[in-house]
C-alpha atoms as a PDB file:
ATOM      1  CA  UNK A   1    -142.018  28.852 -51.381  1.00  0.00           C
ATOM      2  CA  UNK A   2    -142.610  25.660 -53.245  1.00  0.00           C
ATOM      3  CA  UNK A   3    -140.442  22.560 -52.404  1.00  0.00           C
ATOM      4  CA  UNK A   4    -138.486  20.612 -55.368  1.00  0.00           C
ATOM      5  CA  UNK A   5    -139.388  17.674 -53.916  1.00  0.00           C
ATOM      6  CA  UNK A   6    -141.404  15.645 -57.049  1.00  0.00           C
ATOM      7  CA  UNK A   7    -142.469  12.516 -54.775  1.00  0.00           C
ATOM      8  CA  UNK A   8    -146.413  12.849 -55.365  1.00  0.00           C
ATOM      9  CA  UNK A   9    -148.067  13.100 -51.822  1.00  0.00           C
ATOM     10  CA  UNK A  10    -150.308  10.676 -52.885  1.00  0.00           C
ATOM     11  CA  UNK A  11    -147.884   8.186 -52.691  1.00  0.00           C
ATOM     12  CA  UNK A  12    -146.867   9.325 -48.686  1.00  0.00           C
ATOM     13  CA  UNK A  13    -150.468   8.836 -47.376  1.00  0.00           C
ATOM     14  CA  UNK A  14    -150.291   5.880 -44.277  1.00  0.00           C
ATOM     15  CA  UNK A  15    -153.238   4.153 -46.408  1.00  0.00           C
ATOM     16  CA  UNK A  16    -151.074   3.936 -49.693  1.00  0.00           C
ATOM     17  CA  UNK A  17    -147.597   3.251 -47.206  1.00  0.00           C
ATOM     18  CA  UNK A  18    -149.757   0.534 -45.436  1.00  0.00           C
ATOM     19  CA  UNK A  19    -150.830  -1.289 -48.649  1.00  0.00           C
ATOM     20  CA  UNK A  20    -147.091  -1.419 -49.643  1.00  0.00           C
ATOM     21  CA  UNK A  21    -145.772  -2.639 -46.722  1.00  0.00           C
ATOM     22  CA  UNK A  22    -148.542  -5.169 -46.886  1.00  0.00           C
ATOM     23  CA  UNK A  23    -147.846  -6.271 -50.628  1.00  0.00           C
ATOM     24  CA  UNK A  24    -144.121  -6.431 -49.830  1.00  0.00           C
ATOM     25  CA  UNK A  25    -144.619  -8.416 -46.412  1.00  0.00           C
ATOM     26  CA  UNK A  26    -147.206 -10.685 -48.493  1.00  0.00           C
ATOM     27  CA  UNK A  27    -144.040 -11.078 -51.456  1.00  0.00           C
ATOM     28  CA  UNK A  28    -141.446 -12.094 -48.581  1.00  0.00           C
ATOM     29  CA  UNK A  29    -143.846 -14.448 -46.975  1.00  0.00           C
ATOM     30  CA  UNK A  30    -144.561 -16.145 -50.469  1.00  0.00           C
ATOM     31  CA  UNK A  31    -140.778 -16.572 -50.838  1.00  0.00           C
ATOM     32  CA  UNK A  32    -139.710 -17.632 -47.552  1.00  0.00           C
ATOM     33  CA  UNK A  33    -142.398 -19.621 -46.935  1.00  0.00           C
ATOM     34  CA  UNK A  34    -141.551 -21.424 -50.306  1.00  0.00           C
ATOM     35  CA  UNK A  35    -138.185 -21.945 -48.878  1.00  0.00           C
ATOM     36  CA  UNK A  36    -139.132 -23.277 -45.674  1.00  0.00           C
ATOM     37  CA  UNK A  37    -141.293 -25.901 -47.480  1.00  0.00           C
ATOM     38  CA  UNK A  38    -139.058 -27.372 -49.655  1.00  0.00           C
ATOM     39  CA  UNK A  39    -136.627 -27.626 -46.901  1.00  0.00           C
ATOM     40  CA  UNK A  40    -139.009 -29.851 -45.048  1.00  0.00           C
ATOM     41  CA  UNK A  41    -139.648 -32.049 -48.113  1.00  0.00           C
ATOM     42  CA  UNK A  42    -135.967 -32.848 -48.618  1.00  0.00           C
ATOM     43  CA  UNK A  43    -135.220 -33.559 -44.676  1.00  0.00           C
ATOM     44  CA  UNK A  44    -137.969 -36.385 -44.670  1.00  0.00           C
ATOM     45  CA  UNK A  45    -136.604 -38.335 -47.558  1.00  0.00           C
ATOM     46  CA  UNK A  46    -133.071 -40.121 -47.078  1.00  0.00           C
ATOM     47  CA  UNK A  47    -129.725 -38.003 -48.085  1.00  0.00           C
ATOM     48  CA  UNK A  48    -128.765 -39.425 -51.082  1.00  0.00           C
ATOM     49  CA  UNK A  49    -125.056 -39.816 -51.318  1.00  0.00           C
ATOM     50  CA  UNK A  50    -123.797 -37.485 -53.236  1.00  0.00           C
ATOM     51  CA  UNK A  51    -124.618 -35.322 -50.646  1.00  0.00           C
ATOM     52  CA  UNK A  52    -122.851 -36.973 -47.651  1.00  0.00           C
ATOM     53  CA  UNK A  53    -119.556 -38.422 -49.753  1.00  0.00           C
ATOM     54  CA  UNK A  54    -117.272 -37.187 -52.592  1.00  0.00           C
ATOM     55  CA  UNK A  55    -118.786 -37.944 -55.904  1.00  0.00           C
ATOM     56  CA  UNK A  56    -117.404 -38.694 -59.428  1.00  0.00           C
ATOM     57  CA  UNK A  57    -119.757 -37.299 -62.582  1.00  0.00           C
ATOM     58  CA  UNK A  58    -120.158 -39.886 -65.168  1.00  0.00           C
ATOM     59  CA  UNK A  59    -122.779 -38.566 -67.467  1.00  0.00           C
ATOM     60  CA  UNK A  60    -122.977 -34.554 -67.978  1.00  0.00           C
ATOM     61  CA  UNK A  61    -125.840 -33.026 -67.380  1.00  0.00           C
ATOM     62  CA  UNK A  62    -128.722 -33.265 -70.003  1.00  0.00           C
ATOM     63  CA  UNK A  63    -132.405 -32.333 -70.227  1.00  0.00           C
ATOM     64  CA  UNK A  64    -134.962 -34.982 -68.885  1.00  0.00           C
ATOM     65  CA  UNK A  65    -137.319 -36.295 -71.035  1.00  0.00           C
ATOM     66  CA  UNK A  66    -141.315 -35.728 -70.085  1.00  0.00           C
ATOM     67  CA  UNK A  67    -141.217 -39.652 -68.748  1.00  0.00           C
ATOM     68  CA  UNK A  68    -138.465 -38.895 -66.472  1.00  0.00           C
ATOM     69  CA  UNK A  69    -139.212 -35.654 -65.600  1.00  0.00           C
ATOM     70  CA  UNK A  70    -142.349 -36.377 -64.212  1.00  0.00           C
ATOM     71  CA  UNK A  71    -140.735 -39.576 -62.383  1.00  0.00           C
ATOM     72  CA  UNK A  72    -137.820 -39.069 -61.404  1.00  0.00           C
ATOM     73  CA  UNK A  73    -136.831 -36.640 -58.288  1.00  0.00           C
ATOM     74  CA  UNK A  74    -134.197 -35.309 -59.430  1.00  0.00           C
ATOM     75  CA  UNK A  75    -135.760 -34.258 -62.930  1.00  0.00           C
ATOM     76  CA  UNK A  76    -138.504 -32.572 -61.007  1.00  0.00           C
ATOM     77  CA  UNK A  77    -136.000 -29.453 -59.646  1.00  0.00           C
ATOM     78  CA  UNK A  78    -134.588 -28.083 -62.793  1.00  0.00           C
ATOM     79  CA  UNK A  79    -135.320 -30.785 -66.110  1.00  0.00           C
ATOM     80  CA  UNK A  80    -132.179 -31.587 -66.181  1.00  0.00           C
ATOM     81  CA  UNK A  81    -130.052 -34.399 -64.601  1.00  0.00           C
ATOM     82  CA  UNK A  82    -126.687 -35.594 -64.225  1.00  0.00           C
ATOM     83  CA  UNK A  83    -125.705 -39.233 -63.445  1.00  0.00           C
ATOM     84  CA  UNK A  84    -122.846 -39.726 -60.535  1.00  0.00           C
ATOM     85  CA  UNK A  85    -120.816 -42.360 -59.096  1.00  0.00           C
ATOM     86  CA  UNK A  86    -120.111 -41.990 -55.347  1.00  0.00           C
ATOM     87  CA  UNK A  87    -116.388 -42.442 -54.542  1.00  0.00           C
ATOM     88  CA  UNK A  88    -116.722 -44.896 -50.765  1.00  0.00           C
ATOM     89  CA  UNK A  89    -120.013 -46.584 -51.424  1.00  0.00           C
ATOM     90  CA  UNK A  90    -120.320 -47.053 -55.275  1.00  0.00           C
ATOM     91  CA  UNK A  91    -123.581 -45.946 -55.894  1.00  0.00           C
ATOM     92  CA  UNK A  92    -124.849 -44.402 -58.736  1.00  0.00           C
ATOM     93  CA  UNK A  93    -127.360 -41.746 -58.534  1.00  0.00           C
ATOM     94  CA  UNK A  94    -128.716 -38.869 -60.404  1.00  0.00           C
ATOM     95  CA  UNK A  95    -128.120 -35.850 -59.487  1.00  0.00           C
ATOM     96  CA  UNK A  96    -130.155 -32.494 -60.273  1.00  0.00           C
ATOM     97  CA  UNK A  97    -128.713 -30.199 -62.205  1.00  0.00           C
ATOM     98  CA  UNK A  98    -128.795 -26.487 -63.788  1.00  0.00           C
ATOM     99  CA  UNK A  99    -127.711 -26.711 -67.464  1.00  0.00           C
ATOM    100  CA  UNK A 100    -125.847 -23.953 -69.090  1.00  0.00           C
ATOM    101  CA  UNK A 101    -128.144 -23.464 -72.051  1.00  0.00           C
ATOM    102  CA  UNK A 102    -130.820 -23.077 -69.519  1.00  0.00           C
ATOM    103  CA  UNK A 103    -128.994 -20.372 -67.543  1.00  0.00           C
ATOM    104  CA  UNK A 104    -128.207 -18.382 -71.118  1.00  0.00           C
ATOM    105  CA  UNK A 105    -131.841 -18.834 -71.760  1.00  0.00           C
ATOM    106  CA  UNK A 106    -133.016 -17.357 -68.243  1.00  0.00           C
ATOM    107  CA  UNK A 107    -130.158 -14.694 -68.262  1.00  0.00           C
ATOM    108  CA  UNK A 108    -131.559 -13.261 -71.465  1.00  0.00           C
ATOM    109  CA  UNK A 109    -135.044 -13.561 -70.468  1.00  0.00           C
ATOM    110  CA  UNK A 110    -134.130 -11.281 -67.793  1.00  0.00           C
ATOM    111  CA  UNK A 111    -131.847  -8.836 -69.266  1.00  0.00           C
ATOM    112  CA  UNK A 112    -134.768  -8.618 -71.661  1.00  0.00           C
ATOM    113  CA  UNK A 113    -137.253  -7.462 -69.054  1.00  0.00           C
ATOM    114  CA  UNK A 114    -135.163  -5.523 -67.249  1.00  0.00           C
ATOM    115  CA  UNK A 115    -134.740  -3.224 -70.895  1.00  0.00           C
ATOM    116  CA  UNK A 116    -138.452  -3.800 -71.360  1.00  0.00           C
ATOM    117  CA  UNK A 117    -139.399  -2.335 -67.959  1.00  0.00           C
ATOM    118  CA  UNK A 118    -136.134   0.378 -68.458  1.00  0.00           C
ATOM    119  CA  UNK A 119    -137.896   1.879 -71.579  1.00  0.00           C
ATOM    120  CA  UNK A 120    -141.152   2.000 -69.707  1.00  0.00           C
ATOM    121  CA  UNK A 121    -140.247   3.607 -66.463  1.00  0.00           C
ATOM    122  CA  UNK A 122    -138.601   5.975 -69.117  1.00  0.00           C
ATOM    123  CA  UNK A 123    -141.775   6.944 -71.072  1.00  0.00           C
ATOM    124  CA  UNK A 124    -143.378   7.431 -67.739  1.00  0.00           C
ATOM    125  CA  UNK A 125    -141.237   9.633 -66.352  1.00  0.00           C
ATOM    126  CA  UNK A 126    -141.020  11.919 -69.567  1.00  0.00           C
ATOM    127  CA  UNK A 127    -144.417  11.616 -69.297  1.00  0.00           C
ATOM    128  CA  UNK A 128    -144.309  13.053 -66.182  1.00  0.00           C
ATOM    129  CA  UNK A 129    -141.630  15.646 -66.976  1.00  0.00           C
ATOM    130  CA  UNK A 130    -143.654  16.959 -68.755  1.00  0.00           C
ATOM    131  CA  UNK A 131    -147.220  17.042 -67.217  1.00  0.00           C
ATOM    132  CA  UNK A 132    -145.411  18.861 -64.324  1.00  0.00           C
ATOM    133  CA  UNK A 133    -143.579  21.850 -66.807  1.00  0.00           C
ATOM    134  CA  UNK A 134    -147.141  22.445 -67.940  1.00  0.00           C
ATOM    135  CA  UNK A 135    -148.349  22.556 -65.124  1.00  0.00           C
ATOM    136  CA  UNK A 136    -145.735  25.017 -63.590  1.00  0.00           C
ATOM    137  CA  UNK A 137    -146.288  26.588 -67.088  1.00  0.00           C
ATOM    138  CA  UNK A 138    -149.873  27.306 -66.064  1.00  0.00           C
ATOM    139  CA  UNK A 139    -148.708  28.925 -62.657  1.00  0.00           C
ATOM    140  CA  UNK A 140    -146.504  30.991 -64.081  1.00  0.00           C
ATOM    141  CA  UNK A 141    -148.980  32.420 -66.602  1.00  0.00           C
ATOM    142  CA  UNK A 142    -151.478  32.473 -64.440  1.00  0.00           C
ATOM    143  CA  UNK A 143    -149.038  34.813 -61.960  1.00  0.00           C
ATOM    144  CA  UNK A 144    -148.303  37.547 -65.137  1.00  0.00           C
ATOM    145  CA  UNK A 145    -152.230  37.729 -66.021  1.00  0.00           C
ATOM    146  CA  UNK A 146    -152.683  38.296 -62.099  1.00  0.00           C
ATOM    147  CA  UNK A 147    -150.341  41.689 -62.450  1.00  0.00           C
END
C-alpha cells in the first residue's frame, strides 16, 4: 500500500536537507550580522539627545533632499528627517524618521508580492495536481491491461 504522503522524496534526501539548512543559516547570519554592525556604528558616535532626554518635534518629518541625504546622519537611515528641540538642554537636532507615505508605499509593495508569489505557488501546485492524477492515471490503467 501506497502512502498519501505528496512530500517528493527528493526533497527529504540529507544532501538537499543540508543545503537548506545551509541557505537558511547563511540568511540568519546575513541578518544578524547586519544587526550587530550597525549596533557597533551607533555606540562609537556620541548619543545625541533626543535619545537620553524628552524631546519636543518642531518640524514633521519630510523627505531629505540628495544634498542632505548623502550628508547628513540622520538622512542616511530612512530619507527622511524630522527636526527636534530637546526639552533640559535646548538643542536642536534632527532626528531620523519613517514617513507615512513611505510605509503605504512599502506596505503595498509587499502585499503585492505576497499576491504575486500566492498566484504562483498556485499554478505550481495545480501543476502538480495534476502531473500526479496522470500519473496515478497511468497506474491504474496499467493495473486493468495487467488482468
Amino acid at each position: 500500500m501506497e502512502s498519501d504522503c505528496r512530500i517528493p522524496v527528493a526533497c527529504c534526501r540529507p544532501r538537499i536537507l543540508a543545503l537548506h539548512a545551509l541557505f537558511w543559516g547563511l540568511v540568519s547570519l546575513r541578518v544578524f550580522g547586519a544587526a550587530l554592525l550597525s549596533e557597533e556604528k551607533t555606540s562609537a558616535v556620541a548619543a545625541p539627545c533626543w535619545l537620553l532626554e524628552e524631546f519636543v518635534v518642531t518640524v514633521e518629518c519630510s523627505q531629505c533632499s540628495s544634498f542632505q541625504t548623502k550628508s547628513w546622519l540622520a538622512c542616511v537611515q530612512t530619507g527622511y528627517v524630522e527636526k527636534v528641540n530637546c526639552t533640559k538642554t535646548s538643542k536642536e537636532e534632527y532626528k531620523s524618521c519613517r514617513s507615512t507615505v513611505m510605509e503605504e508605499h512599502l506596505f503595498w509593495k509587499f502585499e503585492a508580492a505576497m499576491l504575486a508569489l500566492t498566484a504562483f505557488f498556485a499554478v505550481i501546485v495545480v501543476i502538480r495536481q495534476r502531473w500526479l492524477d496522470r500519473l496515478a492515471s497511468e497506474k491504474v490503467r496499467r493495473q486493468i491491461e495487467s488482468i
